[in-house]
N, C-alpha and C. Protein backbone atom coordinates (compact mmCIF):
# COMPACT_ATOMS: atom_id res chain seq x y z
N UNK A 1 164.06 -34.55 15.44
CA UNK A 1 164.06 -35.22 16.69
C UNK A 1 165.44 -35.15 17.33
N UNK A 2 166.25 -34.86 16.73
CA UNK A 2 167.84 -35.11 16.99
C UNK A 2 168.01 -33.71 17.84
N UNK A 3 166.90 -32.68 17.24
CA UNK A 3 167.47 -31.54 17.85
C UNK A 3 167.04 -31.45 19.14
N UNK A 4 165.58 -32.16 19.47
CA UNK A 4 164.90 -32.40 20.97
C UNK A 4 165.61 -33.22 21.25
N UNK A 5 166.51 -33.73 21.22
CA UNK A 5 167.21 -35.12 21.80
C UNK A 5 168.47 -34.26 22.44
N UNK A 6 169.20 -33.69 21.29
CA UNK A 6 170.11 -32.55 21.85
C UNK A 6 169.91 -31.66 22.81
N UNK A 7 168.58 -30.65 22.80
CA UNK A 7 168.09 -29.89 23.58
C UNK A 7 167.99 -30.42 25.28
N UNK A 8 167.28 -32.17 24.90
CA UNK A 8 166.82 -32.63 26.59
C UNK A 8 168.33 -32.97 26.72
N UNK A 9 169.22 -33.60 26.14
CA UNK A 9 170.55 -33.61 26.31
C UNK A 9 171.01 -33.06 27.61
N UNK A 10 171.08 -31.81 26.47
CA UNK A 10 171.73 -30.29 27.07
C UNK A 10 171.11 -29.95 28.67
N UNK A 11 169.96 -30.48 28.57
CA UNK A 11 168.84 -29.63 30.17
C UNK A 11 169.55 -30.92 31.12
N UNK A 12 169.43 -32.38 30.80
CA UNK A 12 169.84 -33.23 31.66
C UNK A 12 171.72 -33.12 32.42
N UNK A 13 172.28 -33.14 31.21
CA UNK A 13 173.89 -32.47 31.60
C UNK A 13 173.67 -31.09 32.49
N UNK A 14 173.33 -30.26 32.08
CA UNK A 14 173.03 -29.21 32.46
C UNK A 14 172.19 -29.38 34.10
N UNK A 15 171.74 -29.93 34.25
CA UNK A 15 170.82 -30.33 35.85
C UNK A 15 171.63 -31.43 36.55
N UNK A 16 172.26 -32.04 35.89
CA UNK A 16 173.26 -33.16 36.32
C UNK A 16 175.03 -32.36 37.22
N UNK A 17 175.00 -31.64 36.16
CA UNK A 17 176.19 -30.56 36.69
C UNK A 17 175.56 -29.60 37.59
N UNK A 18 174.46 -29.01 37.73
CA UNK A 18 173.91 -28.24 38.65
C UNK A 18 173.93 -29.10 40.05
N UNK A 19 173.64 -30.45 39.82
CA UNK A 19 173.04 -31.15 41.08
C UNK A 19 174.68 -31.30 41.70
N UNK A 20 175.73 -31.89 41.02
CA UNK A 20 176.95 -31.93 41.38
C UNK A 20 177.61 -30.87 41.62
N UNK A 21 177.85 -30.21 41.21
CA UNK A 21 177.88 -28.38 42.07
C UNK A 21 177.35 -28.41 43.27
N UNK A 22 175.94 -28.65 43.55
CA UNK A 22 175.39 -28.84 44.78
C UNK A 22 175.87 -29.78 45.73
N UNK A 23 176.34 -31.03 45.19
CA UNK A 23 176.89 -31.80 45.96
C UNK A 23 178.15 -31.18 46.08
N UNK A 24 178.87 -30.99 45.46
CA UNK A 24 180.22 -30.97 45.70
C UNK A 24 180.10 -29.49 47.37
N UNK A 25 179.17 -28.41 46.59
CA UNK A 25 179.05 -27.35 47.84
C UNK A 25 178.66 -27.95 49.47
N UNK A 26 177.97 -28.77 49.12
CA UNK A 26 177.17 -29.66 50.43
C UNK A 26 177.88 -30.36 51.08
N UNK A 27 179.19 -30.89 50.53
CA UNK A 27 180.20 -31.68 50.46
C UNK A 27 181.49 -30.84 51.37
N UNK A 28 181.81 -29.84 50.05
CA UNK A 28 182.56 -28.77 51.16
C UNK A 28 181.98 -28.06 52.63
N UNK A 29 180.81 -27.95 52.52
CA UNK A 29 179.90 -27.49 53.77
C UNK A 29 180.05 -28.68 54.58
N UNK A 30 180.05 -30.12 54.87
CA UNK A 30 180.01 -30.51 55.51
C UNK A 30 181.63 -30.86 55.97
N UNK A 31 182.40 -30.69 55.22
CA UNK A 31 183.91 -31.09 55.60
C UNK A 31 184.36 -29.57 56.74
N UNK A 32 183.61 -28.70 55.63
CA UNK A 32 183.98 -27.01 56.85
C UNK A 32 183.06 -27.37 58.07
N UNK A 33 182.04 -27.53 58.24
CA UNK A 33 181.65 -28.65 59.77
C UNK A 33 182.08 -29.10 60.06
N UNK A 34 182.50 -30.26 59.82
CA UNK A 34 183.59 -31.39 60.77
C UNK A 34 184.90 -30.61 61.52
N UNK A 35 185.34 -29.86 60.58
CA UNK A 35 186.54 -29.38 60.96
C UNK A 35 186.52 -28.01 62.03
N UNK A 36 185.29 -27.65 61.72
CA UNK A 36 184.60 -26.69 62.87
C UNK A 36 184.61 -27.27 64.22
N UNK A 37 183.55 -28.45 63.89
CA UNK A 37 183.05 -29.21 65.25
C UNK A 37 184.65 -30.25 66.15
N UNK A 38 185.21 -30.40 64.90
CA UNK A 38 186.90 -31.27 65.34
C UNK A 38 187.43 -29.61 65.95
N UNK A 39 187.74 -28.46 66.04
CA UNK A 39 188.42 -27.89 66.65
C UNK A 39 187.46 -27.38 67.99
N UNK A 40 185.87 -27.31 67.55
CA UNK A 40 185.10 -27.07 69.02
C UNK A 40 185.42 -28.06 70.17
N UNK A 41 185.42 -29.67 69.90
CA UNK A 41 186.17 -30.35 70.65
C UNK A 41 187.57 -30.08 71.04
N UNK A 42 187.89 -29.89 70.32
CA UNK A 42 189.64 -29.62 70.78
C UNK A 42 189.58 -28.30 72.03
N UNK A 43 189.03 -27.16 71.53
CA UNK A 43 188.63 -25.84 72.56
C UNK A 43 187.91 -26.59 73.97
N UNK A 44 186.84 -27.41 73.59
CA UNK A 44 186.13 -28.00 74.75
C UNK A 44 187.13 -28.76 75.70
N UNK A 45 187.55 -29.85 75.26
CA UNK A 45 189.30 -30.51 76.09
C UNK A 45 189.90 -29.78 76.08
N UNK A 46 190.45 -28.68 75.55
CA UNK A 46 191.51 -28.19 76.54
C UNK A 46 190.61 -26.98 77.57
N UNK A 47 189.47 -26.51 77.80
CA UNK A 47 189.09 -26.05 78.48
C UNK A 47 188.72 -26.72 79.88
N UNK A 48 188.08 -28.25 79.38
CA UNK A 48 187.98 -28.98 80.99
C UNK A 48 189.51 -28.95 81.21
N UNK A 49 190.25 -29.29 80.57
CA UNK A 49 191.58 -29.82 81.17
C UNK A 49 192.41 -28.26 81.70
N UNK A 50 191.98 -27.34 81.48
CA UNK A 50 192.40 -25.84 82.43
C UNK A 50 191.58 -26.00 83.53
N UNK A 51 190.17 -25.97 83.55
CA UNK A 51 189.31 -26.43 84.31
C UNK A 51 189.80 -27.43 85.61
N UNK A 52 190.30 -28.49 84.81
CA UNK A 52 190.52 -29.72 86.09
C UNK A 52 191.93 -29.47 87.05
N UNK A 53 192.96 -28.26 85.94
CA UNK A 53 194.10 -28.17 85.97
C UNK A 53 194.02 -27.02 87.60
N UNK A 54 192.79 -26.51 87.86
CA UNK A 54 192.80 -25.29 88.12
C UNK A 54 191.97 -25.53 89.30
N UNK A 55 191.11 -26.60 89.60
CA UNK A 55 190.65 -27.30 90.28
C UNK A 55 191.75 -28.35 90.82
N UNK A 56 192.33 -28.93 90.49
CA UNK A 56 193.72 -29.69 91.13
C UNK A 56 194.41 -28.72 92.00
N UNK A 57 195.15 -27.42 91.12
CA UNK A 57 196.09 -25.95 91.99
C UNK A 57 195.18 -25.58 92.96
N UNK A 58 194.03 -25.81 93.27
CA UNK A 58 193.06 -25.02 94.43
C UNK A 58 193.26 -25.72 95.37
N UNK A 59 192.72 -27.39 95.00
CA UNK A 59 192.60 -28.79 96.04
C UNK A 59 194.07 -28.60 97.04
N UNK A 60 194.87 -28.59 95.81
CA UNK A 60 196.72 -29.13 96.13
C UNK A 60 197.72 -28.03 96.42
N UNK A 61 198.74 -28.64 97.09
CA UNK A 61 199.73 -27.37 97.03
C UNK A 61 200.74 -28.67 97.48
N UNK A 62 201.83 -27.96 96.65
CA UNK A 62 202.96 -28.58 95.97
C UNK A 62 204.30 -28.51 97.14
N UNK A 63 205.08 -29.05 97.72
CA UNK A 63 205.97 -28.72 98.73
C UNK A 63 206.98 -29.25 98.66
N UNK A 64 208.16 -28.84 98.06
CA UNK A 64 209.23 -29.57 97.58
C UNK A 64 208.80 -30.90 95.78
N UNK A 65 208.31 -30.05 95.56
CA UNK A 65 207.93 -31.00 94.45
C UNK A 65 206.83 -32.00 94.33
N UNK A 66 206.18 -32.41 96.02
CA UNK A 66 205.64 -33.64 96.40
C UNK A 66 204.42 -32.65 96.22
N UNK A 67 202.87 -32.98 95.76
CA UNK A 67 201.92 -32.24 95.48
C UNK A 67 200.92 -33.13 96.82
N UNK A 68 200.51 -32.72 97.58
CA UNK A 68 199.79 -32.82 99.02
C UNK A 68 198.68 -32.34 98.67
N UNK A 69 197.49 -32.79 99.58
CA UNK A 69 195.95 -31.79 99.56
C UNK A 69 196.37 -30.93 100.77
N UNK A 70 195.14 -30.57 100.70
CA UNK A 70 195.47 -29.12 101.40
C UNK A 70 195.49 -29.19 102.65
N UNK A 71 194.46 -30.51 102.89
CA UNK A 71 193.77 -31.09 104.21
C UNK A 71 194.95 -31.72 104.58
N UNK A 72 195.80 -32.49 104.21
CA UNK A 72 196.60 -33.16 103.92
C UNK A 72 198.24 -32.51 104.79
N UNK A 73 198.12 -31.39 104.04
CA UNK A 73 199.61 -30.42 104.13
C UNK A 73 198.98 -29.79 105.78
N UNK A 74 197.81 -29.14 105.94
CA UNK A 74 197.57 -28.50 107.08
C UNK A 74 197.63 -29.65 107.98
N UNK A 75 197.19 -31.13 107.72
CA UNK A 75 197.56 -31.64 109.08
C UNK A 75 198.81 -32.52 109.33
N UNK A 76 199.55 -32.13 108.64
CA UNK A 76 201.37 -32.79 108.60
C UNK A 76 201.66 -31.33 109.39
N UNK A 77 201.30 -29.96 108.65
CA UNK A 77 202.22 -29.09 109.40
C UNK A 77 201.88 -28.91 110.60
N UNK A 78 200.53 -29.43 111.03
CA UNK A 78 199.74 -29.30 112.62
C UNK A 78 200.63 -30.25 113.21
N UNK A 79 200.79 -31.26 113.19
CA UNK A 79 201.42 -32.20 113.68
C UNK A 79 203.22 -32.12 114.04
N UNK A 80 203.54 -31.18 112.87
CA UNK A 80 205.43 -31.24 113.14
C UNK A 80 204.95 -29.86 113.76
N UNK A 81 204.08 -28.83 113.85
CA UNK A 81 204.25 -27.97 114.84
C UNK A 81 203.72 -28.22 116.36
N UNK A 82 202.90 -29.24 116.53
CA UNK A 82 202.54 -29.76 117.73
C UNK A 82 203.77 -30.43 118.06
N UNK A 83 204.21 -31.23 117.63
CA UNK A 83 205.96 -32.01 117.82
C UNK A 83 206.96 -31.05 118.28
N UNK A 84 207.17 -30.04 117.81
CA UNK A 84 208.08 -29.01 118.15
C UNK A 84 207.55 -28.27 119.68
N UNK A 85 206.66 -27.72 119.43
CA UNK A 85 205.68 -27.33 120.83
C UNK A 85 206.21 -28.12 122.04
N UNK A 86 206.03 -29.31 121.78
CA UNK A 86 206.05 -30.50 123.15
C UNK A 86 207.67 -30.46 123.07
N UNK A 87 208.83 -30.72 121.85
CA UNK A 87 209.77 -30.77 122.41
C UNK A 87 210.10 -29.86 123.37
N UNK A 88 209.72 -27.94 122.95
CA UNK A 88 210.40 -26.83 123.40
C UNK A 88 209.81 -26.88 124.60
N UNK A 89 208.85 -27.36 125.06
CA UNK A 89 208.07 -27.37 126.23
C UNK A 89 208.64 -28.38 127.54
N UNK A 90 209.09 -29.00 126.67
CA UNK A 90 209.94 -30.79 127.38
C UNK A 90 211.18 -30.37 127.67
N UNK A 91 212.01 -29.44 126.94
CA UNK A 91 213.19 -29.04 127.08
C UNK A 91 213.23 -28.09 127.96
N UNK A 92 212.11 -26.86 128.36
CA UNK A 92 212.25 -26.12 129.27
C UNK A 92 211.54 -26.34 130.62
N UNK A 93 211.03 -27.46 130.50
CA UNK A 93 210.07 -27.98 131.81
C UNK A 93 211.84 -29.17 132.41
N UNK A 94 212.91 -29.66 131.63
CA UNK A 94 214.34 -30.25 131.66
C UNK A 94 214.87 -29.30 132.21
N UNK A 95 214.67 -28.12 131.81
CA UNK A 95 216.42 -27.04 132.19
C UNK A 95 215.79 -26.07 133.39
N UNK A 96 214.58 -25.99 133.65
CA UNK A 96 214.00 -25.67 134.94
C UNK A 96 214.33 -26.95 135.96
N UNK A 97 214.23 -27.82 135.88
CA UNK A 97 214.51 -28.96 136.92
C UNK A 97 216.24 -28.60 136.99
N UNK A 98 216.69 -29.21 135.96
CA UNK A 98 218.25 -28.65 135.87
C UNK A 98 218.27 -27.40 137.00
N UNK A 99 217.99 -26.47 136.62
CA UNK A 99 218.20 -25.04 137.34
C UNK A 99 217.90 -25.30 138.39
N UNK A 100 217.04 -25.89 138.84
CA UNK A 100 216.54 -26.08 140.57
C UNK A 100 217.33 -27.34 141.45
N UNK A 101 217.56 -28.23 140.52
CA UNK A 101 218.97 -29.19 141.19
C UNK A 101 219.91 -28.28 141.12
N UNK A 102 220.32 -27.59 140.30
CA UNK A 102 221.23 -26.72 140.49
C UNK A 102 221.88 -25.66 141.97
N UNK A 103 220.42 -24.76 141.69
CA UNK A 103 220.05 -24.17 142.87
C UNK A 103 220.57 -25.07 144.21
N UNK A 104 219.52 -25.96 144.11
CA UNK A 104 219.51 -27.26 145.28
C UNK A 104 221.15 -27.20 146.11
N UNK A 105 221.69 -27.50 144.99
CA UNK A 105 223.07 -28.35 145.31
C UNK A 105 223.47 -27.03 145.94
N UNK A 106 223.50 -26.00 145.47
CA UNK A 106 224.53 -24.55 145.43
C UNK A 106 224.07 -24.51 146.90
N UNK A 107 222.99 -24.22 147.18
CA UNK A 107 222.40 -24.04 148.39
C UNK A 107 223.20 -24.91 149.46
N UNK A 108 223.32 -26.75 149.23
CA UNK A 108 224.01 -27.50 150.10
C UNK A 108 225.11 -27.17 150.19
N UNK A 109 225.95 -27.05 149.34
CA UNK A 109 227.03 -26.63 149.38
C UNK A 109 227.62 -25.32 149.96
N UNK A 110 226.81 -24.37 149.99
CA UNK A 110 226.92 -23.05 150.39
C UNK A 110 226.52 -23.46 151.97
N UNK A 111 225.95 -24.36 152.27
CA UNK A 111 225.35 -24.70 153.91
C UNK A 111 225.93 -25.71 154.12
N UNK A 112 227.01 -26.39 154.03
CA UNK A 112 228.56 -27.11 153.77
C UNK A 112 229.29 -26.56 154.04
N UNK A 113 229.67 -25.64 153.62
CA UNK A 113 230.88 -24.30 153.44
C UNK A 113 230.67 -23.71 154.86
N UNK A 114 229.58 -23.09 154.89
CA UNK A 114 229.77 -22.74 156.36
C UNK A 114 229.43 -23.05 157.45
N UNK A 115 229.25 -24.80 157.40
CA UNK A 115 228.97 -25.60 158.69
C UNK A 115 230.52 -25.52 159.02
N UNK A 116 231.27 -26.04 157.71
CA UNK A 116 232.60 -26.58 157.71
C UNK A 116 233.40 -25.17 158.47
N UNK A 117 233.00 -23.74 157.85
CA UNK A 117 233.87 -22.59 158.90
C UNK A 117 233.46 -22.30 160.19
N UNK A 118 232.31 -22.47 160.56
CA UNK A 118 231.80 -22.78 161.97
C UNK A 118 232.38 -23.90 162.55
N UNK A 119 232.92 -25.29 162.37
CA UNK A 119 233.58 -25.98 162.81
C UNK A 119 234.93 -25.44 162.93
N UNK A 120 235.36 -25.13 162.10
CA UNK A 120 236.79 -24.41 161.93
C UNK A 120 236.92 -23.48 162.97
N UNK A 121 236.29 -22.29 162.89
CA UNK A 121 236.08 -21.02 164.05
C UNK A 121 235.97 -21.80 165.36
N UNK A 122 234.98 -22.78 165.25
CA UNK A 122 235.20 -23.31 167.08
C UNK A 122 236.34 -24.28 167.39
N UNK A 123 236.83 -24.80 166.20
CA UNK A 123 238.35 -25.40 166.80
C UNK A 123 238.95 -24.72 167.10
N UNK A 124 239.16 -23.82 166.20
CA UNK A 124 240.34 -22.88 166.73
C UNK A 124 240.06 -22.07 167.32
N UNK A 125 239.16 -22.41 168.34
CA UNK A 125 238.66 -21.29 169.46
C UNK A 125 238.67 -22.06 170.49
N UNK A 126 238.45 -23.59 170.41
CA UNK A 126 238.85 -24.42 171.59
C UNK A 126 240.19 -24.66 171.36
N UNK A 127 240.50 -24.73 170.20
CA UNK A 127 242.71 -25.00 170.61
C UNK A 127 243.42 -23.65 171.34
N UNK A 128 242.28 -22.59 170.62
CA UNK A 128 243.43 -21.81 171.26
C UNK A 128 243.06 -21.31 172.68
N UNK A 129 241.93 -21.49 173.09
CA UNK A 129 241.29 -22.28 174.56
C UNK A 129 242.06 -22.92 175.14
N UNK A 130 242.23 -24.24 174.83
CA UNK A 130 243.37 -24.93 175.51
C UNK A 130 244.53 -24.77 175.27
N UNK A 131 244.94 -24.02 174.14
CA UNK A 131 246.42 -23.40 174.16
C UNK A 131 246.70 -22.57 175.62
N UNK A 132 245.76 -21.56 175.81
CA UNK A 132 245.44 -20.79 177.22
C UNK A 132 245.74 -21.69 177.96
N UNK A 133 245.00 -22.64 178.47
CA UNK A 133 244.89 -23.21 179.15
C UNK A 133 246.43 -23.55 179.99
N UNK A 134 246.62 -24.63 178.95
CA UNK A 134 247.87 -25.39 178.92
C UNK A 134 248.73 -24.60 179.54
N UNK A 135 248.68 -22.81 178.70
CA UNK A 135 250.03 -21.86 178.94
C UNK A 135 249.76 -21.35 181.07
N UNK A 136 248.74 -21.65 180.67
CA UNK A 136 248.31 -21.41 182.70
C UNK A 136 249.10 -22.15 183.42
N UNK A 137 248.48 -23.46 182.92
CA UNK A 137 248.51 -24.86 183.66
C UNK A 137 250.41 -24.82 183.74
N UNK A 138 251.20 -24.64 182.74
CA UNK A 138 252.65 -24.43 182.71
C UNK A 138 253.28 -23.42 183.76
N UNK A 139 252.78 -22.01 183.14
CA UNK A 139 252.71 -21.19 184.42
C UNK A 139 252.60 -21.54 185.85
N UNK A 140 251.78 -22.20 186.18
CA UNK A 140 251.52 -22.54 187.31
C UNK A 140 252.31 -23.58 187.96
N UNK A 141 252.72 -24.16 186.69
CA UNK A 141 253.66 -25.27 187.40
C UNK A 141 255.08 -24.31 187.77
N UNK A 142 255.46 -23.68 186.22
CA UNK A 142 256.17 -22.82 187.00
C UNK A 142 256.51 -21.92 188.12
N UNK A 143 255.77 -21.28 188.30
CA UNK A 143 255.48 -20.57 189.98
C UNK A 143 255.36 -21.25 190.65
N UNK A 144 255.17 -23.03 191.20
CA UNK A 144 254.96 -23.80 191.86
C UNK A 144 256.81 -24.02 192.13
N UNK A 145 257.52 -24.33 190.91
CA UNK A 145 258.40 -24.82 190.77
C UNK A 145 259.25 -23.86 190.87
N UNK A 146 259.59 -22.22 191.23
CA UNK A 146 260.12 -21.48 192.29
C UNK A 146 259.66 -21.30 193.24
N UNK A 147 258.31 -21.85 193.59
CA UNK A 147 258.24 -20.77 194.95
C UNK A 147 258.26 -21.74 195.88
């Protein structure tokens, strides 16, 4: 009996170590899973996060460091180029007026100038008129005053 006792022994150890082999394989199989499925997550996050990263660089654009939408940046730069527009427009609708007071004045002045030598020309066209004159009027006294 000792030797059937030995024998089922032997089959129970023997199926006992088989089954633990199995576990232990089932064991390592499931730790090589985890560590599979722990780096498929890891691949999965950092793929949304290229994903979101790449979807943000499309939305955004960056301008001096300050990151703007796009909608955002196009209507700041619409706006400081509409601003500029109206100044350069304000400034030359200014230096056209300028230019035409300018004009203006040059014009008065130029029709100043020669009211003022037309006055001049007829003074000295009536002084020296009555310079004549005078030199007659003397004359005459003179020839009065021999004859």
């Amino acid at each position: 009996k000792e030797f059937i006792l030995d024998g089922f022994w032997k089959i129970a150890v023997d199926t006992i170590s088989r089954k633990e082999a199995q576990l232990a394989e089932v064991r390592q199989k499931v730790t090589d899973l985890q560590a599979e499925l722990a780096t498929s997550h890891q691949q999965l996050a950092e793929q949304k996060a290229s994903v979101e990263g790449i979807i943000f660089d499309s939305e955004h654009i960056s301008v001096l460091g300050v990151h703007f939408g796009k909608g955002m940046f196009l209507l700041t730069t619409l706006v400081v180029v509409a601003a500029l527009v109206t100044i350069i427009v304000g400034v030359t609708a200014r230096l056209k007026m300028l230019q035409a007071s300018v004009k203006d004045k040059a014009q008065v002045a130029d029709s100043l100038t020669h009211e003022f030598e037309e006055y001049k020309r007829k003074a000295l066209e009536r002084q020296t008129k009555l310079s004549r004159e005078l030199q007659n009027e003397r004359n005459k006294l003179v020839e009065l005053g021999r004859g």
